[in-house]
PDB file of N, CA and C in Angstrom:
ATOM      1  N   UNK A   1      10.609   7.979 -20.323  1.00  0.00           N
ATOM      2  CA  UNK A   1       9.363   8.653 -20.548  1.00  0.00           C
ATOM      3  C   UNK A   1       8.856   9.163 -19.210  1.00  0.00           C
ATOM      4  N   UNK A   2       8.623  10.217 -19.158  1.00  0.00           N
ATOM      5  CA  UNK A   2       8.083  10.933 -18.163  1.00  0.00           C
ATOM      6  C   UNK A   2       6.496  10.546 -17.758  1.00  0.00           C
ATOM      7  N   UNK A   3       6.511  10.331 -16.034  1.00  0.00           N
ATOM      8  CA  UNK A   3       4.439   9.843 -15.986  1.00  0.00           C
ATOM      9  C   UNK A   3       4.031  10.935 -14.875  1.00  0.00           C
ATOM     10  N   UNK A   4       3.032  10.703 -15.135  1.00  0.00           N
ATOM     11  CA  UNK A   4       2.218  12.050 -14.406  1.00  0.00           C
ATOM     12  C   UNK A   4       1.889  11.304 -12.936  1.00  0.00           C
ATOM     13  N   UNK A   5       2.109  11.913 -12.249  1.00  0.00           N
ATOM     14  CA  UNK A   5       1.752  11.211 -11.083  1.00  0.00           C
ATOM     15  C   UNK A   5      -0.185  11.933 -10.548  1.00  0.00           C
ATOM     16  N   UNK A   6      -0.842  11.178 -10.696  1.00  0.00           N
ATOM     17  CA  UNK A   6      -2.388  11.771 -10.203  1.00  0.00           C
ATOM     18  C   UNK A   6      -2.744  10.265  -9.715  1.00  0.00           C
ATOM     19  N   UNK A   7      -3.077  10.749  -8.068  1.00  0.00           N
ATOM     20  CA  UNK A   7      -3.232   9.971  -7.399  1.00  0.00           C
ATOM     21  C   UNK A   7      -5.048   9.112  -7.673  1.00  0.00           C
ATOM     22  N   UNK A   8      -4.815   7.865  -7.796  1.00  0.00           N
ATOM     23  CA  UNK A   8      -6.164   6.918  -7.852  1.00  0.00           C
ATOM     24  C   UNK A   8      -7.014   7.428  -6.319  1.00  0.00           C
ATOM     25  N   UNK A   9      -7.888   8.104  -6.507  1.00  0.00           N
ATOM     26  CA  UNK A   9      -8.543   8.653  -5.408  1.00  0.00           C
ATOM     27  C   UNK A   9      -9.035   7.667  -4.757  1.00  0.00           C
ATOM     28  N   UNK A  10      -9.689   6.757  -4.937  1.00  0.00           N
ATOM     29  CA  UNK A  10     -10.559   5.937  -3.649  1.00  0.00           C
ATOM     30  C   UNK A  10     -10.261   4.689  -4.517  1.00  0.00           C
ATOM     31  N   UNK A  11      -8.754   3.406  -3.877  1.00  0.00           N
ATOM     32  CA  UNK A  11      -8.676   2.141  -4.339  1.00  0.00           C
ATOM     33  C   UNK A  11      -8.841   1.589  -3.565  1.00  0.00           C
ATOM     34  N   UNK A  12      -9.613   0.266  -3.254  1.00  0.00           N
ATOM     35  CA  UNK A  12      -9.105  -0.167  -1.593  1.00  0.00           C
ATOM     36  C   UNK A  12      -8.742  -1.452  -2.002  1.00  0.00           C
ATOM     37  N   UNK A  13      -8.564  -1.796  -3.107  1.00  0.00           N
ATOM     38  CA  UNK A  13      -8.102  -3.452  -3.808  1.00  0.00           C
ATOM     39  C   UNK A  13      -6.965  -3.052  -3.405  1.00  0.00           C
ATOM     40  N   UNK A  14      -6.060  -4.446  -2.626  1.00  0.00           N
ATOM     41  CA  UNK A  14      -4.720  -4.494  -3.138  1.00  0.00           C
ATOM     42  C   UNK A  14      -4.537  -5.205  -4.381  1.00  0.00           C
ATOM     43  N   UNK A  15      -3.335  -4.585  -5.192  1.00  0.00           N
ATOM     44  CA  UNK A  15      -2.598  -5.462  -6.383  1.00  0.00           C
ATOM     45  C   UNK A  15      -1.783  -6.110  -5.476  1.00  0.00           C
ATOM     46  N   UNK A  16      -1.521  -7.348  -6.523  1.00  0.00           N
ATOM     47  CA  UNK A  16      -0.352  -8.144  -5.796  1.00  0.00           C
ATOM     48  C   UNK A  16      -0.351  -9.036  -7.383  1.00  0.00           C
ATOM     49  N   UNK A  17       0.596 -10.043  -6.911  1.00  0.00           N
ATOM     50  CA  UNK A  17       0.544 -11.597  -7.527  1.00  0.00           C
ATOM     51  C   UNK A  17      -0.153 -12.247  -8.025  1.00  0.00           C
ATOM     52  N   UNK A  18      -1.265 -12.228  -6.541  1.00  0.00           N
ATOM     53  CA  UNK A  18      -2.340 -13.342  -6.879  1.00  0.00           C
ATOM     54  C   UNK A  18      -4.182 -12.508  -6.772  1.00  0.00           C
ATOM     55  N   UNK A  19      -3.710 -11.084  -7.497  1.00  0.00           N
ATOM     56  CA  UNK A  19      -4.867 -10.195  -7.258  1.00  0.00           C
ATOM     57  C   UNK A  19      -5.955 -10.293  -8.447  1.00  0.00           C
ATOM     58  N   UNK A  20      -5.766 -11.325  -9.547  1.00  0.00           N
ATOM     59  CA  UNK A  20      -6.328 -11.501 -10.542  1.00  0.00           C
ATOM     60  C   UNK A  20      -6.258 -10.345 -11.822  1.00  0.00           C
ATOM     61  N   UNK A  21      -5.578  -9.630 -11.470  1.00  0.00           N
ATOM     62  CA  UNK A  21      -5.316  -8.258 -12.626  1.00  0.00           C
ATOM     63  C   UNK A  21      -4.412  -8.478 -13.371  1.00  0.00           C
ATOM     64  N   UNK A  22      -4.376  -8.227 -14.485  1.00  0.00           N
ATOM     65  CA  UNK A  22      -2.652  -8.159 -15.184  1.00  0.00           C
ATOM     66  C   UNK A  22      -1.778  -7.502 -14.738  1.00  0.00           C
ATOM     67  N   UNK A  23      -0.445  -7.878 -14.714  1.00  0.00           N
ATOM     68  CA  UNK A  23       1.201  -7.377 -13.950  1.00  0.00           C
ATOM     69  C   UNK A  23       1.252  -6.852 -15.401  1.00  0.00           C
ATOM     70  N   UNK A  24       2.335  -5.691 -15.307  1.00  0.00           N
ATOM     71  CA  UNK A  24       2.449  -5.264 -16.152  1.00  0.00           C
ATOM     72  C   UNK A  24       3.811  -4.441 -15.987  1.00  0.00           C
ATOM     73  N   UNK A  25       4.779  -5.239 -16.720  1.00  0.00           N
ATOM     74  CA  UNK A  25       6.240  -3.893 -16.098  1.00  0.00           C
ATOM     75  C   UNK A  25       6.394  -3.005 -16.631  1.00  0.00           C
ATOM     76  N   UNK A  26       7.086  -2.327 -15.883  1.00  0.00           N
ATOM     77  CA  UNK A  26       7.037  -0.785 -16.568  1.00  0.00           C
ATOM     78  C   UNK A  26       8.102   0.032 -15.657  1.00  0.00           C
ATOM     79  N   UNK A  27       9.049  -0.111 -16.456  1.00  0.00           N
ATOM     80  CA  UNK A  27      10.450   0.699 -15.683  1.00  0.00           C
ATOM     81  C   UNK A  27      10.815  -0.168 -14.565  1.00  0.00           C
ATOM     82  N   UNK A  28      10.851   1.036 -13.732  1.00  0.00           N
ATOM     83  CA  UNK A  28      11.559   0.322 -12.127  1.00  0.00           C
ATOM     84  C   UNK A  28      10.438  -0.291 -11.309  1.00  0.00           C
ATOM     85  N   UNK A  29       8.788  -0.634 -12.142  1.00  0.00           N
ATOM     86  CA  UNK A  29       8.005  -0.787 -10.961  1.00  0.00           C
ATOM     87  C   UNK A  29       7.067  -1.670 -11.664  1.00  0.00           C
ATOM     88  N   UNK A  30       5.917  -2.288 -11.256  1.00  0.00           N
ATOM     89  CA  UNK A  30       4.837  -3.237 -12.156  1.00  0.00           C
ATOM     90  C   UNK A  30       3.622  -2.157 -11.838  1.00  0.00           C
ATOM     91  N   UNK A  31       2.605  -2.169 -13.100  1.00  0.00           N
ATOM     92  CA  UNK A  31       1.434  -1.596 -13.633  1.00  0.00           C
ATOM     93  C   UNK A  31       0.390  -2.879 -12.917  1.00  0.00           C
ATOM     94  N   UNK A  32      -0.473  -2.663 -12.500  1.00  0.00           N
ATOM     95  CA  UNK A  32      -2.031  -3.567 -12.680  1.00  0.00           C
ATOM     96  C   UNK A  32      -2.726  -3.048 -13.550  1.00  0.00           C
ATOM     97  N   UNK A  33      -3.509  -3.827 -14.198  1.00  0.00           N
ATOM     98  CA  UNK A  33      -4.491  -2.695 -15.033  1.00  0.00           C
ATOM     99  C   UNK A  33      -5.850  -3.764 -14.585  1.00  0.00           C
ATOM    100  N   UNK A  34      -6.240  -2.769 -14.376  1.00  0.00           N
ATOM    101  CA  UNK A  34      -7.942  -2.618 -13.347  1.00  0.00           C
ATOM    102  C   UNK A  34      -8.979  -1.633 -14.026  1.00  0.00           C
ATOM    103  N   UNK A  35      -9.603  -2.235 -14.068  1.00  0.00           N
ATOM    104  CA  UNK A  35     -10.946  -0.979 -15.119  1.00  0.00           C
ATOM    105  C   UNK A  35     -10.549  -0.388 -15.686  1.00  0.00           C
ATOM    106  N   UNK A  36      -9.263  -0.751 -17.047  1.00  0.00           N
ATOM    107  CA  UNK A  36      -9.164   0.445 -17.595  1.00  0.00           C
ATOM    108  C   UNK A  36      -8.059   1.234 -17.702  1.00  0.00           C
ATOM    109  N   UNK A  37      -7.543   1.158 -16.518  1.00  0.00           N
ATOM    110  CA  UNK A  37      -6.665   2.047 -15.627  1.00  0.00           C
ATOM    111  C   UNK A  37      -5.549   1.078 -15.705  1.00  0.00           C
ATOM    112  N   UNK A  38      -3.987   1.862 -15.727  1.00  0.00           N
ATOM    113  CA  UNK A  38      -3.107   1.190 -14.603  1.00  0.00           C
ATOM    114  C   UNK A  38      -3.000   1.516 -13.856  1.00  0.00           C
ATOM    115  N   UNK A  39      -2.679   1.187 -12.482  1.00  0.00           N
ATOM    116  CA  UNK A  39      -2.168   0.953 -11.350  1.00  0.00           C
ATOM    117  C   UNK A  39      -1.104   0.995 -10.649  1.00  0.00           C
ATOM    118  N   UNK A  40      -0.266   1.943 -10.326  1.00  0.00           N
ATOM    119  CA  UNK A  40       0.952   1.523  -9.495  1.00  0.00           C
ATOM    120  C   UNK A  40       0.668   1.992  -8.107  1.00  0.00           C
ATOM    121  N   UNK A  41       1.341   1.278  -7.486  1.00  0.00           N
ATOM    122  CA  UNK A  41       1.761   1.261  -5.721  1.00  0.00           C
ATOM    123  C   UNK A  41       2.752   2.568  -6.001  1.00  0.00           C
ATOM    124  N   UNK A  42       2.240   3.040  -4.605  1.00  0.00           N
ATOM    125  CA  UNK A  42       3.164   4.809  -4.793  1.00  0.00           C
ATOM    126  C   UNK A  42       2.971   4.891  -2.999  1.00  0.00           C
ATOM    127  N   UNK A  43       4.255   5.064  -2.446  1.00  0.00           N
ATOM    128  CA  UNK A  43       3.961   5.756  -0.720  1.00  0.00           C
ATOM    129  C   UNK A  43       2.743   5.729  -0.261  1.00  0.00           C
ATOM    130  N   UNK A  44       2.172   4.116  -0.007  1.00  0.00           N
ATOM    131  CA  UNK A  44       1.161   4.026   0.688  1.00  0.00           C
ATOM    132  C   UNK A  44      -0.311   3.940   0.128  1.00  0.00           C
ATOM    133  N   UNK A  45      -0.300   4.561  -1.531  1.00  0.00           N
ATOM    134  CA  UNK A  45      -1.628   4.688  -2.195  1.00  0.00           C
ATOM    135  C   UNK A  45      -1.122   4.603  -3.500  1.00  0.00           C
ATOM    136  N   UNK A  46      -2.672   4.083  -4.521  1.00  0.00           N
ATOM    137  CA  UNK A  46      -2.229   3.765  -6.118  1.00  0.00           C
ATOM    138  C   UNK A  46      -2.532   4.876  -6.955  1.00  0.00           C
ATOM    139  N   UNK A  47      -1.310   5.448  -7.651  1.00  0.00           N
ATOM    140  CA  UNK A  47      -1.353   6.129  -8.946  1.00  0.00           C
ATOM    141  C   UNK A  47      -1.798   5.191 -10.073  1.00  0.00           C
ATOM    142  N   UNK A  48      -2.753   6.338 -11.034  1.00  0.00           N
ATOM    143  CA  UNK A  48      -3.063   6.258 -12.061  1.00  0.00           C
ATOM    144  C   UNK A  48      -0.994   6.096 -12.861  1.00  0.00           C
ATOM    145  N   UNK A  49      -1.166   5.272 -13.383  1.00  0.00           N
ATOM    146  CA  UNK A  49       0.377   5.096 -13.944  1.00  0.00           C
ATOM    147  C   UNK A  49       0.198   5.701 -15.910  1.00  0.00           C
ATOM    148  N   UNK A  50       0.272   6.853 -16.459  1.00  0.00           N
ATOM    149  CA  UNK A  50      -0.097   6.854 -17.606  1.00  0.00           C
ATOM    150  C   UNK A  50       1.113   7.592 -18.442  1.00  0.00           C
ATOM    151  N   UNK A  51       1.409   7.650 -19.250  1.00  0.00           N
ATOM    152  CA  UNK A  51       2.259   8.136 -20.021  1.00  0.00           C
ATOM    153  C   UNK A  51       1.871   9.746 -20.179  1.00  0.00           C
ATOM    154  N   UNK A  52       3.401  10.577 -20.153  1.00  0.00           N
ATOM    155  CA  UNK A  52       2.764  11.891 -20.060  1.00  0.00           C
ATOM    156  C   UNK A  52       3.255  12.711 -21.336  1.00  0.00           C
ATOM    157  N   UNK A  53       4.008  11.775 -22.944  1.00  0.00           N
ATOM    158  CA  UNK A  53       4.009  12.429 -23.801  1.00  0.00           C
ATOM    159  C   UNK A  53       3.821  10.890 -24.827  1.00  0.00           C
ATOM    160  N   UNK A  54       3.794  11.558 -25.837  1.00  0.00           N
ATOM    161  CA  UNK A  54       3.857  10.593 -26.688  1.00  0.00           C
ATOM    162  C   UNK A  54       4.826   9.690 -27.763  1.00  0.00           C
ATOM    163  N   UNK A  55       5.184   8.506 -27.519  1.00  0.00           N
ATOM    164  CA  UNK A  55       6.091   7.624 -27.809  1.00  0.00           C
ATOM    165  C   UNK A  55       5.491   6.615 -28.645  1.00  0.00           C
ATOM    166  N   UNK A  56       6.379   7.075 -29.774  1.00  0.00           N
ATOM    167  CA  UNK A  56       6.489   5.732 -31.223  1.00  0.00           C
ATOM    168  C   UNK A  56       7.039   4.669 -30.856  1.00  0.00           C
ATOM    169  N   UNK A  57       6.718   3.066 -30.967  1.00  0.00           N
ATOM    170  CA  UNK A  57       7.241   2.875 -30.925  1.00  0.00           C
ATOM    171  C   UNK A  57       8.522   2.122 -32.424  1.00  0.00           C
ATOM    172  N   UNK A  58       9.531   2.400 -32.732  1.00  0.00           N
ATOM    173  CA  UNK A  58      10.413   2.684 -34.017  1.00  0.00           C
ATOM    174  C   UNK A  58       9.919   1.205 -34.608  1.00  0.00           C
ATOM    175  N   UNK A  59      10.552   0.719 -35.343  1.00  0.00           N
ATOM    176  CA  UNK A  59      10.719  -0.759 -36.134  1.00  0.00           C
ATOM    177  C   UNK A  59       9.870  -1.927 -35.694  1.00  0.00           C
ATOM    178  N   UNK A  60       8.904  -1.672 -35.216  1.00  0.00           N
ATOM    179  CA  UNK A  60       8.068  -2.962 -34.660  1.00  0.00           C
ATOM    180  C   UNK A  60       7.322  -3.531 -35.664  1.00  0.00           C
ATOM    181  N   UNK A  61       7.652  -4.372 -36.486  1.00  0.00           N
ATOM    182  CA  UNK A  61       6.899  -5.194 -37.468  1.00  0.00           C
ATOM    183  C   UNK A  61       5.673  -6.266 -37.171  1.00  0.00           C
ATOM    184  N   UNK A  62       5.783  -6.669 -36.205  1.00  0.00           N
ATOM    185  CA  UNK A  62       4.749  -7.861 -35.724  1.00  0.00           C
ATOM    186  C   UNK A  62       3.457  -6.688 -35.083  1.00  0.00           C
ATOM    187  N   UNK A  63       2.704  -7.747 -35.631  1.00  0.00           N
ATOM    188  CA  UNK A  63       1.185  -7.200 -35.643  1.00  0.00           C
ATOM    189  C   UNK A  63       0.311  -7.639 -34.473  1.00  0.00           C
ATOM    190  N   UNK A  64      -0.320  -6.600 -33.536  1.00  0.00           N
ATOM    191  CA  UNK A  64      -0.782  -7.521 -32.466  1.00  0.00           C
ATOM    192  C   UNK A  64      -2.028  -7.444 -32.672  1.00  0.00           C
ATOM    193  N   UNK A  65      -2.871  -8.421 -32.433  1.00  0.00           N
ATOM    194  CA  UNK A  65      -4.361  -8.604 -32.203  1.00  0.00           C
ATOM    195  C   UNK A  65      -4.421  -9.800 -31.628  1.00  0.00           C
ATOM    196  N   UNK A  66      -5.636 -10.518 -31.892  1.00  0.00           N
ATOM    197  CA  UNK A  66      -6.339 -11.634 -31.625  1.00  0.00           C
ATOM    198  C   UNK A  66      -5.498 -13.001 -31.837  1.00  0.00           C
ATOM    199  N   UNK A  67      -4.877 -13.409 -30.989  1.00  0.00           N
ATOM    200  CA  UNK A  67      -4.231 -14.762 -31.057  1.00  0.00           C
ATOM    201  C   UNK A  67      -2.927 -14.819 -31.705  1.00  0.00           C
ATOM    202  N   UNK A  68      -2.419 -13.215 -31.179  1.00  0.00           N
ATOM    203  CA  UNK A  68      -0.710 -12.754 -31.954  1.00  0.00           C
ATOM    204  C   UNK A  68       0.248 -13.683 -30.389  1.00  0.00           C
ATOM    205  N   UNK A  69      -0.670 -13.419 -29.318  1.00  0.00           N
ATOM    206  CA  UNK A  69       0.321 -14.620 -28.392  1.00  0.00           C
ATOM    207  C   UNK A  69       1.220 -13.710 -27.248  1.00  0.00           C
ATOM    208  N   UNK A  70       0.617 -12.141 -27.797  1.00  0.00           N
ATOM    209  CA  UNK A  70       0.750 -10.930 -26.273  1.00  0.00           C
ATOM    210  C   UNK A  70      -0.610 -10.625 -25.705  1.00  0.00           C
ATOM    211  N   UNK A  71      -0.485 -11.034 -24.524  1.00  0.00           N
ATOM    212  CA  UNK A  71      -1.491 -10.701 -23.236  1.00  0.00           C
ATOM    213  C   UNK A  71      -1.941  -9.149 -23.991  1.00  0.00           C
ATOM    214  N   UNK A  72      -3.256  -9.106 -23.756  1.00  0.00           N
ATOM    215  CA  UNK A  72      -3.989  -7.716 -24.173  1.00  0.00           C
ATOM    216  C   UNK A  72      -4.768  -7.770 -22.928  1.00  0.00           C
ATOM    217  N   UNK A  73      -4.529  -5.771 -22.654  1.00  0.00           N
ATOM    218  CA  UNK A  73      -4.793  -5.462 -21.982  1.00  0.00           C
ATOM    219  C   UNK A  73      -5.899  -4.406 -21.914  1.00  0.00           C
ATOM    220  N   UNK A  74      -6.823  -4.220 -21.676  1.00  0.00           N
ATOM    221  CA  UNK A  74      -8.111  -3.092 -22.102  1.00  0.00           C
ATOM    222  C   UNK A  74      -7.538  -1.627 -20.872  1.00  0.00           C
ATOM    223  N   UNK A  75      -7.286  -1.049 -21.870  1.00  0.00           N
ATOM    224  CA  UNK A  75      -6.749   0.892 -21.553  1.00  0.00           C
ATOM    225  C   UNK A  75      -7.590   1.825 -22.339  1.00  0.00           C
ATOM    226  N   UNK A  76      -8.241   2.518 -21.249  1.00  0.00           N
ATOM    227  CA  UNK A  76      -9.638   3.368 -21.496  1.00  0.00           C
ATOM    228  C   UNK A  76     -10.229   2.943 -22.969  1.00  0.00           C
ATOM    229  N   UNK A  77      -9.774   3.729 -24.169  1.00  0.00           N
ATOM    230  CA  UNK A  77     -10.803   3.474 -25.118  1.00  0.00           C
ATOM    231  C   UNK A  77     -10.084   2.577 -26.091  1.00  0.00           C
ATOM    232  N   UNK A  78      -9.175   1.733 -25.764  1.00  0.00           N
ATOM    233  CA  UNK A  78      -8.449   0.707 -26.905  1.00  0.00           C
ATOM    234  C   UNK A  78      -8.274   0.123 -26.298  1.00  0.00           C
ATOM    235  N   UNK A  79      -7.163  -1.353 -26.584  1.00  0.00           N
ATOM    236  CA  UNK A  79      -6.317  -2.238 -25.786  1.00  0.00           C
ATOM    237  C   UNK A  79      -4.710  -2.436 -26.494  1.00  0.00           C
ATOM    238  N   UNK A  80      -4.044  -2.583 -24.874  1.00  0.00           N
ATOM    239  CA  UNK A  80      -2.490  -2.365 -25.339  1.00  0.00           C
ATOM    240  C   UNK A  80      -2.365  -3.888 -25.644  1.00  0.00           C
ATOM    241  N   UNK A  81      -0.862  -4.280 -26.080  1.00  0.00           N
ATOM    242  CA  UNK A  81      -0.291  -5.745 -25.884  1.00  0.00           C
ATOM    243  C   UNK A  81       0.785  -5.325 -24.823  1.00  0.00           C
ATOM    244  N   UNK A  82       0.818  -6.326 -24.075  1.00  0.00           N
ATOM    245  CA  UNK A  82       2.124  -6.687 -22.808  1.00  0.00           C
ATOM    246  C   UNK A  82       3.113  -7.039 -24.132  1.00  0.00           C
ATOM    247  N   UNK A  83       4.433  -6.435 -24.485  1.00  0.00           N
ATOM    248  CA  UNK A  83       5.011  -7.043 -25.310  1.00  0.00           C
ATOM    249  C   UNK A  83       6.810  -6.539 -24.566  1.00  0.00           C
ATOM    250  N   UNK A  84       7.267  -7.501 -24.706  1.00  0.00           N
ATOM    251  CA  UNK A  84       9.147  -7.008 -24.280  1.00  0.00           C
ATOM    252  C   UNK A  84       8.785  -6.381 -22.839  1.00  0.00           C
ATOM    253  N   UNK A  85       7.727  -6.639 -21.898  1.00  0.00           N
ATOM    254  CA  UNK A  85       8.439  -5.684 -20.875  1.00  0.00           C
ATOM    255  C   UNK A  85       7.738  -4.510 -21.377  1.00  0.00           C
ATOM    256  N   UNK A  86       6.675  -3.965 -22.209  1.00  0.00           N
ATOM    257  CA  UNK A  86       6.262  -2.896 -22.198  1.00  0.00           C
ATOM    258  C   UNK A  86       4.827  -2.718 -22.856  1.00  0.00           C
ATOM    259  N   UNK A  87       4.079  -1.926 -22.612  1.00  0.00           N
ATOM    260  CA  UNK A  87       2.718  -2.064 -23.667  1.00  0.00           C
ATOM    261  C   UNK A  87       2.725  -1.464 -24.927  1.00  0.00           C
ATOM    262  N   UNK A  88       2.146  -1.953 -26.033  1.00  0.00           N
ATOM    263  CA  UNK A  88       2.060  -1.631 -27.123  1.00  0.00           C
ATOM    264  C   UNK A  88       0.778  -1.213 -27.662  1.00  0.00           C
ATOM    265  N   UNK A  89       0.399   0.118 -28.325  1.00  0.00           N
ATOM    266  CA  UNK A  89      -0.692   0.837 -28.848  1.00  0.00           C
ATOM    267  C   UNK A  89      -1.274   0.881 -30.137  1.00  0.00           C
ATOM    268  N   UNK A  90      -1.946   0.483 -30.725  1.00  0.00           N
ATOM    269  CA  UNK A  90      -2.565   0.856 -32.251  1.00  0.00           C
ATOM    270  C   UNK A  90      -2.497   2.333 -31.938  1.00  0.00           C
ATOM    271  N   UNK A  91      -1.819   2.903 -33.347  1.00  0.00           N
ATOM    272  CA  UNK A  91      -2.319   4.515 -33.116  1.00  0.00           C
ATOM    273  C   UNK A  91      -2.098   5.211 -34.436  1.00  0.00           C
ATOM    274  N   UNK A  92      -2.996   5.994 -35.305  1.00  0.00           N
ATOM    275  CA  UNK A  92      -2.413   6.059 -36.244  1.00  0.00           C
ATOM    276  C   UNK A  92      -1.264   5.505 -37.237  1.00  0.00           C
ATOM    277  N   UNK A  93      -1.596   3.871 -37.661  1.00  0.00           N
ATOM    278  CA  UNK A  93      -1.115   3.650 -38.597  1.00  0.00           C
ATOM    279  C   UNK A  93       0.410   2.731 -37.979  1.00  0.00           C
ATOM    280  N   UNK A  94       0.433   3.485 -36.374  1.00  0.00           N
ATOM    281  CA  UNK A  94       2.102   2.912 -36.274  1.00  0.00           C
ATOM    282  C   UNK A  94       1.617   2.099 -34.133  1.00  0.00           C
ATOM    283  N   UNK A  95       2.665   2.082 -33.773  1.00  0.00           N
ATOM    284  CA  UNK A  95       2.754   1.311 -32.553  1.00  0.00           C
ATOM    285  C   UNK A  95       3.124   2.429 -31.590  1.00  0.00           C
ATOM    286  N   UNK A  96       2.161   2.587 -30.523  1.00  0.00           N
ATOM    287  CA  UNK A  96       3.067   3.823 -29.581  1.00  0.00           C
ATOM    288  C   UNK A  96       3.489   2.402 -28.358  1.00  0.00           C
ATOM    289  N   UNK A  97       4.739   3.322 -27.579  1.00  0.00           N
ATOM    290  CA  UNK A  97       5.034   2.313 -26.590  1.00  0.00           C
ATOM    291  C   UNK A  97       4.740   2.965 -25.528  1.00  0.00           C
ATOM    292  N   UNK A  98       3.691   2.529 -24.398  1.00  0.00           N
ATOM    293  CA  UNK A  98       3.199   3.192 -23.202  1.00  0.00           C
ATOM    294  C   UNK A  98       4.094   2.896 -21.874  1.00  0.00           C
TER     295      UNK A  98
END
């Protein structure tokens, strides 16, 4: 999946380990998600990390909410689940994978 690279204009938090944010993997690199936002480390400064088309995700039967037992994560106007190594979306009816 292709991401848009638009640089987080003014971060001065580092992410890390022990930065109190959620880790979040995602490909070759880890997400923070901070207000909202993810987060990646990019040459020195943090990109907004967001998906730049839209992805189903196929056969996912398990239902995430409240005490399904995946870390939820608050992304602008919903919340994903940390699930397999990737986030998962309510979206019309089906699961997008971010």
């Amino acid at each position: 999946m292709t991401q848009l690279h638009h640089q987080h204009p003014v971060h001065e938090h580092i992410h890390g380990p022990a930065c109190g944010h959620p880790e979040v993997p995602h490909g070759d690199h880890v997400d923070y998600a901070h207000d909202g936002h993810m987060h990646r480390l990019h040459s020195g400064h943090y990109d907004e990390c967001e998906p730049s088309e839209h992805a189903i995700h196929e056969g996912h039967d398990h239902r995430h909410g409240e005490g399904c037992g995946h870390t939820s994560v608050l992304h602008g106007d919903h919340v994903d689940y940390l699930h397999d190594g990737h986030r998962h979306a309510p979206h019309d009816g089906h699961w997008d994978d971010h």
